[in-house]
PDB file of N, CA and C in Angstrom:
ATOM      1  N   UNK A   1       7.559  -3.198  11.094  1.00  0.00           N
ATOM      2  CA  UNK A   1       8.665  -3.285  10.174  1.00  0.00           C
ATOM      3  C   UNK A   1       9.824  -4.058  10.784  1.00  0.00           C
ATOM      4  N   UNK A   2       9.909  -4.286  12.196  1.00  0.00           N
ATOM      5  CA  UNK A   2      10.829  -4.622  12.985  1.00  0.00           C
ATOM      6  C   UNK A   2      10.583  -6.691  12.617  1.00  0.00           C
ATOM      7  N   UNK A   3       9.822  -6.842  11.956  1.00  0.00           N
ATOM      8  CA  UNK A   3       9.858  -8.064  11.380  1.00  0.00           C
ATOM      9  C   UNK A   3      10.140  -8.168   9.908  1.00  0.00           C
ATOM     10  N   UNK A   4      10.745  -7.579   9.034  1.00  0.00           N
ATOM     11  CA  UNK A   4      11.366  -7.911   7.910  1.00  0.00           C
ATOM     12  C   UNK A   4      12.733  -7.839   8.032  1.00  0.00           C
ATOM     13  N   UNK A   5      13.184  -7.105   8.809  1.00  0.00           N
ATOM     14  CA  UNK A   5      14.451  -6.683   9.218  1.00  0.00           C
ATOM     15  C   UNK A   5      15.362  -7.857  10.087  1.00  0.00           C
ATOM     16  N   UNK A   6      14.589  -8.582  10.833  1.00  0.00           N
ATOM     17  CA  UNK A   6      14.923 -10.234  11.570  1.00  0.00           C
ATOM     18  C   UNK A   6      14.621 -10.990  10.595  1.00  0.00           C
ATOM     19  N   UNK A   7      13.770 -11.285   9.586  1.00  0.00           N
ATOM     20  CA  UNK A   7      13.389 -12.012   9.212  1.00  0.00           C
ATOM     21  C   UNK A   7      14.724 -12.478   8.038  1.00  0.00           C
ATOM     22  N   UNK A   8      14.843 -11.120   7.582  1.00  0.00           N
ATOM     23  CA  UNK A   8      16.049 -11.329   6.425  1.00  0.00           C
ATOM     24  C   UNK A   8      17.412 -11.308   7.086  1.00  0.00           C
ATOM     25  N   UNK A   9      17.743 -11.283   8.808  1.00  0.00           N
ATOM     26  CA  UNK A   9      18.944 -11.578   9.153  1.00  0.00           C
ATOM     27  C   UNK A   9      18.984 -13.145   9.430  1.00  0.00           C
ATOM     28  N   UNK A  10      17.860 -13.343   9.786  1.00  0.00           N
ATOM     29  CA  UNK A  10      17.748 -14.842  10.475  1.00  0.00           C
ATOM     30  C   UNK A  10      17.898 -15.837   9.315  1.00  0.00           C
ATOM     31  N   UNK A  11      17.361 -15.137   8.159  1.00  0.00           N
ATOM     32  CA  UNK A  11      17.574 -16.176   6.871  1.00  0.00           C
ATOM     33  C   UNK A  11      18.970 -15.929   6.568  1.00  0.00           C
ATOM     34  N   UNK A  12      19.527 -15.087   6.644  1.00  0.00           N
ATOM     35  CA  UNK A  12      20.630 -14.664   5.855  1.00  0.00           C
ATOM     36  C   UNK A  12      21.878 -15.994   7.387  1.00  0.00           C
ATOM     37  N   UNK A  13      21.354 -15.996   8.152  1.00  0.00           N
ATOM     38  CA  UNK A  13      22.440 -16.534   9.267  1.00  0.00           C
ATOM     39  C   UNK A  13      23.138 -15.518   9.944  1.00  0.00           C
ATOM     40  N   UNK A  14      22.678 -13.889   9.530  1.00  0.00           N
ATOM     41  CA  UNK A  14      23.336 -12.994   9.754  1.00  0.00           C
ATOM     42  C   UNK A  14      24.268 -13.002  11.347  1.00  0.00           C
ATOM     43  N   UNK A  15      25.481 -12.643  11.015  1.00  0.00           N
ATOM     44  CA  UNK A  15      26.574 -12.369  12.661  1.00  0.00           C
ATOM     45  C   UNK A  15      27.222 -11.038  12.402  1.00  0.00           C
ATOM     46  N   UNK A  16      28.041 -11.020  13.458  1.00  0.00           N
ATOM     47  CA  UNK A  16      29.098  -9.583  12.520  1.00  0.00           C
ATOM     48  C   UNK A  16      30.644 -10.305  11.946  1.00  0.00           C
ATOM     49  N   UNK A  17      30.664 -11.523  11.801  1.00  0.00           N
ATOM     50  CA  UNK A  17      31.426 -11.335  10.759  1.00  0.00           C
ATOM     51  C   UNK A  17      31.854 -10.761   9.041  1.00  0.00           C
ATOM     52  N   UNK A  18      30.221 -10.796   8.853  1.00  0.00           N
ATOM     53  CA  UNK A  18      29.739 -10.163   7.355  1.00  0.00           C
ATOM     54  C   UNK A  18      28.722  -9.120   7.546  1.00  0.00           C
ATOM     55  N   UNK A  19      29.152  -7.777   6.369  1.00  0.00           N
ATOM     56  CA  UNK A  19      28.759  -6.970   6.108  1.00  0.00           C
ATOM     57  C   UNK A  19      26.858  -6.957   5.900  1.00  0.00           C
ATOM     58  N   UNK A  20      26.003  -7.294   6.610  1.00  0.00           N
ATOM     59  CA  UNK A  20      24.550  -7.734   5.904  1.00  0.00           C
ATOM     60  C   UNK A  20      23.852  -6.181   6.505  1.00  0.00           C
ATOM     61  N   UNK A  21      23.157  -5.573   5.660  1.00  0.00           N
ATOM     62  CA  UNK A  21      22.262  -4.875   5.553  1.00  0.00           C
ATOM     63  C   UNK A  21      20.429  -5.014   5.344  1.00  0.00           C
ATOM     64  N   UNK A  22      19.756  -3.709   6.068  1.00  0.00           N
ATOM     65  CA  UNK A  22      18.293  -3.842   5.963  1.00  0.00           C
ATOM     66  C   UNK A  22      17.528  -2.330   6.030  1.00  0.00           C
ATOM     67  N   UNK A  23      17.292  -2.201   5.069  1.00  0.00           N
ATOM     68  CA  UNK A  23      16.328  -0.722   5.370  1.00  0.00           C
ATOM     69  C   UNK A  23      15.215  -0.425   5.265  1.00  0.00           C
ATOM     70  N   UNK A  24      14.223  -0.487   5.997  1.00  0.00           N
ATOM     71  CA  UNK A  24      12.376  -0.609   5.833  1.00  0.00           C
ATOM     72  C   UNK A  24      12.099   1.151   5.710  1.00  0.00           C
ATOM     73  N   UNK A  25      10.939   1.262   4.739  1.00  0.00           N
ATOM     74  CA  UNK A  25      10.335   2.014   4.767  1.00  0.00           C
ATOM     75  C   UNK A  25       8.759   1.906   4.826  1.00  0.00           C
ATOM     76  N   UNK A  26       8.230   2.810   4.983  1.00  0.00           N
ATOM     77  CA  UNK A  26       6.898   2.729   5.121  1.00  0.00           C
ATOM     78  C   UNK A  26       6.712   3.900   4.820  1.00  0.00           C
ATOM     79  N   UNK A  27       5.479   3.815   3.639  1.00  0.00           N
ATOM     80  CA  UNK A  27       4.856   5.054   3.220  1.00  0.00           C
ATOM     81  C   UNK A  27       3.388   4.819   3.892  1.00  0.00           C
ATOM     82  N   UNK A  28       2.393   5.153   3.132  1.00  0.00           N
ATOM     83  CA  UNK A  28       1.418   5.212   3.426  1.00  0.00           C
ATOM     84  C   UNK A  28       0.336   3.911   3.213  1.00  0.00           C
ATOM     85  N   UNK A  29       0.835   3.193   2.682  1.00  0.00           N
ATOM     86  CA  UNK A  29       0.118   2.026   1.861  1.00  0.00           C
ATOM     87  C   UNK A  29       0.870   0.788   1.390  1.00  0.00           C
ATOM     88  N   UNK A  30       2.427   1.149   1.327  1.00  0.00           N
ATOM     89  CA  UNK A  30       3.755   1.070   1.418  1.00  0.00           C
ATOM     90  C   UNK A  30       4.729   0.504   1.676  1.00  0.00           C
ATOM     91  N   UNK A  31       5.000  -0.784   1.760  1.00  0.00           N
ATOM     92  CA  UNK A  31       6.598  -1.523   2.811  1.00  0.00           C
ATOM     93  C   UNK A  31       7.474  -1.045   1.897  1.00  0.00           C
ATOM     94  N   UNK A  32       8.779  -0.615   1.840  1.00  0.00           N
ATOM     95  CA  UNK A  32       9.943  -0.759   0.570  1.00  0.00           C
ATOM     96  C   UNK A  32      10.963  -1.323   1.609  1.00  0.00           C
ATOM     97  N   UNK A  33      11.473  -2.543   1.152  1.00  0.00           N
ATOM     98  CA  UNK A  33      12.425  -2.805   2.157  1.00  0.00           C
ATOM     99  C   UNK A  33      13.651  -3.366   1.083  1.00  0.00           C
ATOM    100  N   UNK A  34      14.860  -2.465   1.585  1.00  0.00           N
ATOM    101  CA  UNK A  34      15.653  -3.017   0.727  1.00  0.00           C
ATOM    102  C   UNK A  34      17.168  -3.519   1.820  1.00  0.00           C
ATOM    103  N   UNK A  35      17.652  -4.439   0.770  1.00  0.00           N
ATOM    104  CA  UNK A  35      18.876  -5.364   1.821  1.00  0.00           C
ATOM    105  C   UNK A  35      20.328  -5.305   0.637  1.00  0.00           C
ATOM    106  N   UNK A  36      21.291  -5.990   1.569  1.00  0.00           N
ATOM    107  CA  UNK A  36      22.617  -6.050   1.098  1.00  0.00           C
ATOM    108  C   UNK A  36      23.390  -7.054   2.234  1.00  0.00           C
ATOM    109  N   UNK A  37      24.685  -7.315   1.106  1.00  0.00           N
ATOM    110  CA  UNK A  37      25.651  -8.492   2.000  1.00  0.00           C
ATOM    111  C   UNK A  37      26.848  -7.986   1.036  1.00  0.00           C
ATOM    112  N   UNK A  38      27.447  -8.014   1.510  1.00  0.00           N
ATOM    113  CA  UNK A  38      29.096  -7.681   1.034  1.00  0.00           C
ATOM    114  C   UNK A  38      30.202  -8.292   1.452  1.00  0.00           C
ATOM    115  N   UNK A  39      31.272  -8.326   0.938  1.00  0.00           N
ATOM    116  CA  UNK A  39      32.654  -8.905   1.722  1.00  0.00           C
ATOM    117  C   UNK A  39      32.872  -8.475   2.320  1.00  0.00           C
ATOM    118  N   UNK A  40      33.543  -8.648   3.420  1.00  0.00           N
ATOM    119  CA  UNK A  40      34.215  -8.170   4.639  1.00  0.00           C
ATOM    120  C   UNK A  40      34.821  -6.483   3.965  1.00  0.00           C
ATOM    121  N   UNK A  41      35.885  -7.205   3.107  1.00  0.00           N
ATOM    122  CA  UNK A  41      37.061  -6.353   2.653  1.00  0.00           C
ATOM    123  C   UNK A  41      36.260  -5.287   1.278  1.00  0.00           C
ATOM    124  N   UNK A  42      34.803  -5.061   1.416  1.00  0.00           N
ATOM    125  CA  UNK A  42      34.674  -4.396   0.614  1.00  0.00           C
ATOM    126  C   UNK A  42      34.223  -4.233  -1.073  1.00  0.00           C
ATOM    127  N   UNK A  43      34.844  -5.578  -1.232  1.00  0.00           N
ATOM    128  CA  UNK A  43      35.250  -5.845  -2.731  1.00  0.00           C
ATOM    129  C   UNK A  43      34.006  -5.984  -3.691  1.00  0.00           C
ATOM    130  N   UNK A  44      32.943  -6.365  -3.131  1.00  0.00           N
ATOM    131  CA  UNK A  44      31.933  -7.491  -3.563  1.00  0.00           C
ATOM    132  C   UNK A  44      30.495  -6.580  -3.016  1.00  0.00           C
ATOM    133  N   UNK A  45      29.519  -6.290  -3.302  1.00  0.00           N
ATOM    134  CA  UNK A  45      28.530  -5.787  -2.346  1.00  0.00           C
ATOM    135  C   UNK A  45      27.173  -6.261  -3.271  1.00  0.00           C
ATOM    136  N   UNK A  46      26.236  -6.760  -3.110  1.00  0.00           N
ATOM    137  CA  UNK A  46      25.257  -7.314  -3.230  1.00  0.00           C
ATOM    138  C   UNK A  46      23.826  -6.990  -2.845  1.00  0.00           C
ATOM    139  N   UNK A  47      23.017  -6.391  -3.856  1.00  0.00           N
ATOM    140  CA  UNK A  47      21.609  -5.817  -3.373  1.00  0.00           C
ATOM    141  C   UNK A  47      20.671  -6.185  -3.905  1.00  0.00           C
ATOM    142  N   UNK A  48      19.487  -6.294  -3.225  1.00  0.00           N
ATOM    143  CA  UNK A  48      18.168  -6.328  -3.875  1.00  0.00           C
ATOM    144  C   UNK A  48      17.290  -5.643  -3.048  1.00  0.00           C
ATOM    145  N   UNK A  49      16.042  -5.516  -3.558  1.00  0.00           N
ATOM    146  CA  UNK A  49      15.002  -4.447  -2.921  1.00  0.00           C
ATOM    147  C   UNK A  49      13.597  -5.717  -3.515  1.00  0.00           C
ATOM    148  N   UNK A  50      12.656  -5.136  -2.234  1.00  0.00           N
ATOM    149  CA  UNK A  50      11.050  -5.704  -2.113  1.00  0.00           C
ATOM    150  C   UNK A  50      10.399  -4.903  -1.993  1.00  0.00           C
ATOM    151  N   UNK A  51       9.386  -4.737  -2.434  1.00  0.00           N
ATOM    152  CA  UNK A  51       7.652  -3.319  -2.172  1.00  0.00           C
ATOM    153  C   UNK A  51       6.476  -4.544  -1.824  1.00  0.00           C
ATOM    154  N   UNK A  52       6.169  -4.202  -0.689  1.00  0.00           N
ATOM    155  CA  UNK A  52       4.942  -5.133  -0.596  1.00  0.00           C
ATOM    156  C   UNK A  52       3.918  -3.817   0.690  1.00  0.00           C
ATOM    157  N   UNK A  53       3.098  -4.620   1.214  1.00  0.00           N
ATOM    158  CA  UNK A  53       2.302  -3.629   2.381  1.00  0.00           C
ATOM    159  C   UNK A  53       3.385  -4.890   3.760  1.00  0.00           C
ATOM    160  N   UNK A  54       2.546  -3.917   4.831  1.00  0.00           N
ATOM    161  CA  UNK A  54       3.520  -4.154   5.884  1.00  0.00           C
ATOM    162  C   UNK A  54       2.799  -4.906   6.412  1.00  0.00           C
ATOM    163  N   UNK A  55       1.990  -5.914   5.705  1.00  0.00           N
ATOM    164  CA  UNK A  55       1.573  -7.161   6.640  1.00  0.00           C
ATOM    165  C   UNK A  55       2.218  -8.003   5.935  1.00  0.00           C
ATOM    166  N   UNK A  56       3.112  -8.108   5.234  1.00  0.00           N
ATOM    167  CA  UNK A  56       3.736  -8.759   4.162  1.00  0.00           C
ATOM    168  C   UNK A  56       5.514  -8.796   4.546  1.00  0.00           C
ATOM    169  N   UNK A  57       5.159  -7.825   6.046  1.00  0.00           N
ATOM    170  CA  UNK A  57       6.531  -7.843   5.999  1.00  0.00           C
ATOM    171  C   UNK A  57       7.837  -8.461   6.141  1.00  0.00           C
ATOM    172  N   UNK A  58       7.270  -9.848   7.509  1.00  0.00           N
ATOM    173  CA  UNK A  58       8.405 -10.989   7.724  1.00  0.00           C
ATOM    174  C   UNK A  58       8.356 -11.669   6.437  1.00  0.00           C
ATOM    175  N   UNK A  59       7.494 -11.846   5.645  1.00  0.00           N
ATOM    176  CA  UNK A  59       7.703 -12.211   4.209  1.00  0.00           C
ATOM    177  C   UNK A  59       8.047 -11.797   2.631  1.00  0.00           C
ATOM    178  N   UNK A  60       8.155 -10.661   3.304  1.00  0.00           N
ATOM    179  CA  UNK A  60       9.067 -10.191   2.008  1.00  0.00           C
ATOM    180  C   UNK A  60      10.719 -10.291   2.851  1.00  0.00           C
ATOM    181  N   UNK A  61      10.994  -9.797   4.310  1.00  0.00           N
ATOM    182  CA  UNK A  61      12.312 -10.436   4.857  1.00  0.00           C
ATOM    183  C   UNK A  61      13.297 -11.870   4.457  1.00  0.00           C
ATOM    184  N   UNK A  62      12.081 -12.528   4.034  1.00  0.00           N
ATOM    185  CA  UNK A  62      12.253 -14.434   3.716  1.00  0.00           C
ATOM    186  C   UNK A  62      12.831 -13.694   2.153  1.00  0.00           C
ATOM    187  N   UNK A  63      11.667 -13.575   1.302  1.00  0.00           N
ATOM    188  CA  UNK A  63      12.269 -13.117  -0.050  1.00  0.00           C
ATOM    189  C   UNK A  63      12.994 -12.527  -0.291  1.00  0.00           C
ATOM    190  N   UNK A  64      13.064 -11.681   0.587  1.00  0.00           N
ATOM    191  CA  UNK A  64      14.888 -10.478  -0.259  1.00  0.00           C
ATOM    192  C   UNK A  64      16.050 -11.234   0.172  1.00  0.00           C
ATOM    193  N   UNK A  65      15.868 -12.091   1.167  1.00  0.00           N
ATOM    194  CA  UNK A  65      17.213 -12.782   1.758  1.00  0.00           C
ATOM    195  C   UNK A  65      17.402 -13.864   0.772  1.00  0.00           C
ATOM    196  N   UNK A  66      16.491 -14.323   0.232  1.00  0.00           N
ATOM    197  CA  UNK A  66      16.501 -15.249  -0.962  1.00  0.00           C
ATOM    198  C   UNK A  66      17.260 -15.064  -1.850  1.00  0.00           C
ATOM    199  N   UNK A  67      16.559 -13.848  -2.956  1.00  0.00           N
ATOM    200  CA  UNK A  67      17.380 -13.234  -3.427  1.00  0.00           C
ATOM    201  C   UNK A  67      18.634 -12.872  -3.732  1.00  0.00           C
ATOM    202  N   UNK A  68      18.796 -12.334  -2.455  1.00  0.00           N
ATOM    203  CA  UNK A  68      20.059 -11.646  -1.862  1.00  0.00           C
ATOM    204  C   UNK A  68      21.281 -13.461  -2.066  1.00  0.00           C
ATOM    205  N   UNK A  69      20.680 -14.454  -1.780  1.00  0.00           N
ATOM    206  CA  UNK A  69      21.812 -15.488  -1.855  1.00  0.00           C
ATOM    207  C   UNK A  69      21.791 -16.009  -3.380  1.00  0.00           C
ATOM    208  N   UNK A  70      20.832 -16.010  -3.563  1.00  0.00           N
ATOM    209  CA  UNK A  70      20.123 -16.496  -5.525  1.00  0.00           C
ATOM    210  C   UNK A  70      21.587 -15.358  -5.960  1.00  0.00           C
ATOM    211  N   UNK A  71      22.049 -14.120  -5.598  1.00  0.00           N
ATOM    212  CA  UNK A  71      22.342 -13.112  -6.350  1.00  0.00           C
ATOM    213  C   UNK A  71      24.050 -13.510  -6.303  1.00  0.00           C
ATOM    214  N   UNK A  72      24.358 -13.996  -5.064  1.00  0.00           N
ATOM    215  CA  UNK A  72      25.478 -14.327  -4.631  1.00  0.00           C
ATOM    216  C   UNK A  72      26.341 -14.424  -3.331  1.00  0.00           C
ATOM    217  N   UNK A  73      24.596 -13.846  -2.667  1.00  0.00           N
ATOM    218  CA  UNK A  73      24.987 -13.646  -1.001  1.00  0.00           C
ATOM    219  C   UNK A  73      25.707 -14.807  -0.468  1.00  0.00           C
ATOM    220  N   UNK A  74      25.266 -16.035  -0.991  1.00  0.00           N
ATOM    221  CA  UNK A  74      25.686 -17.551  -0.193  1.00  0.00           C
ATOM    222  C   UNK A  74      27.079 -17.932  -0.638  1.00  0.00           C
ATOM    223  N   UNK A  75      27.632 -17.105  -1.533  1.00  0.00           N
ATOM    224  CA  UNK A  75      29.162 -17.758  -2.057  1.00  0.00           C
ATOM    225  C   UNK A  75      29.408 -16.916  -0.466  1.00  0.00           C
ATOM    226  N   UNK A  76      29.356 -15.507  -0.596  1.00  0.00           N
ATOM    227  CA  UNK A  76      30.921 -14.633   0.247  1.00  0.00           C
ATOM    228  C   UNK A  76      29.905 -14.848   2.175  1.00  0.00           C
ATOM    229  N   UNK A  77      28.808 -15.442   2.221  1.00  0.00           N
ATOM    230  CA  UNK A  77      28.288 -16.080   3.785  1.00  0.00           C
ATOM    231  C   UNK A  77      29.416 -17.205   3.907  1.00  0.00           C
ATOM    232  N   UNK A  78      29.475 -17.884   2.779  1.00  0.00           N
ATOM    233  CA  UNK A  78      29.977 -19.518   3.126  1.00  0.00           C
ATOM    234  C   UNK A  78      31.604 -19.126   3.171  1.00  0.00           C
ATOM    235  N   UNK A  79      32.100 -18.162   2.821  1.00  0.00           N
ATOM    236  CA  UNK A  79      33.208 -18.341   2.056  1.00  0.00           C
ATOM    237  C   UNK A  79      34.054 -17.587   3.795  1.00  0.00           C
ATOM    238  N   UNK A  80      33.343 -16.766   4.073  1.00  0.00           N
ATOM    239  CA  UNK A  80      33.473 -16.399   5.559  1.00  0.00           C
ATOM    240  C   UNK A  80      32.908 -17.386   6.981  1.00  0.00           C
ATOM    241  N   UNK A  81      31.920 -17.608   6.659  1.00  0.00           N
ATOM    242  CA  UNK A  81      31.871 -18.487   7.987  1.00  0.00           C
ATOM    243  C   UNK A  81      32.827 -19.944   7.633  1.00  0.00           C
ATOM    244  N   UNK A  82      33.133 -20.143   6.667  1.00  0.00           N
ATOM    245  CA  UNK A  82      33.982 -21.455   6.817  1.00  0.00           C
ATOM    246  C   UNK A  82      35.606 -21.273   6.856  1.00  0.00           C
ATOM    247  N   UNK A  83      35.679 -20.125   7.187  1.00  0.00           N
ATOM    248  CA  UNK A  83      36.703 -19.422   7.757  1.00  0.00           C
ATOM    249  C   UNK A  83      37.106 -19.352   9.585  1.00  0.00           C
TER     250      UNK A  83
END
């Protein structure tokens, strides 16, 4: 699981200037991995969730980070790192 969790920071450009989130689960048959990016200040918070099996997992990391910018992650990434 420790590869969906890099996978969707490394896409995301993740640092600690921005709020980015990752939470894997594993059931039995199972990946649920769900993510988030938010403003600094709170204002703004941004989610999506993936279910795949856990050989799927650096690639569903690629897809939720996708997502996650498709949704609006890439306005408040850009809007901070070009800060």
């Amino acid at each position: 699981m420790h590869h969906c969790g890099t996978a969707l920071n490394r896409r995301l450009e993740g640092g600690c200037q921005v709020p980015i989130a990752g939470y894997a689960e594993l059931t039995e048959r199972t990946l649920h991995l769900r993510g988030l990016v938010g403003r600094p200040d709170g204002r703004t918070i941004i989610q999506a969730a993936k279910t795949g099996t856990a050989q799927q997992a650096e690639e569903m990391g690629v897809a939720l980070a996708e997502e996650l910018l498709d949704k609006g992650a890439a306005i408040i990434l850009n809007e901070v790192y070009a800060q």
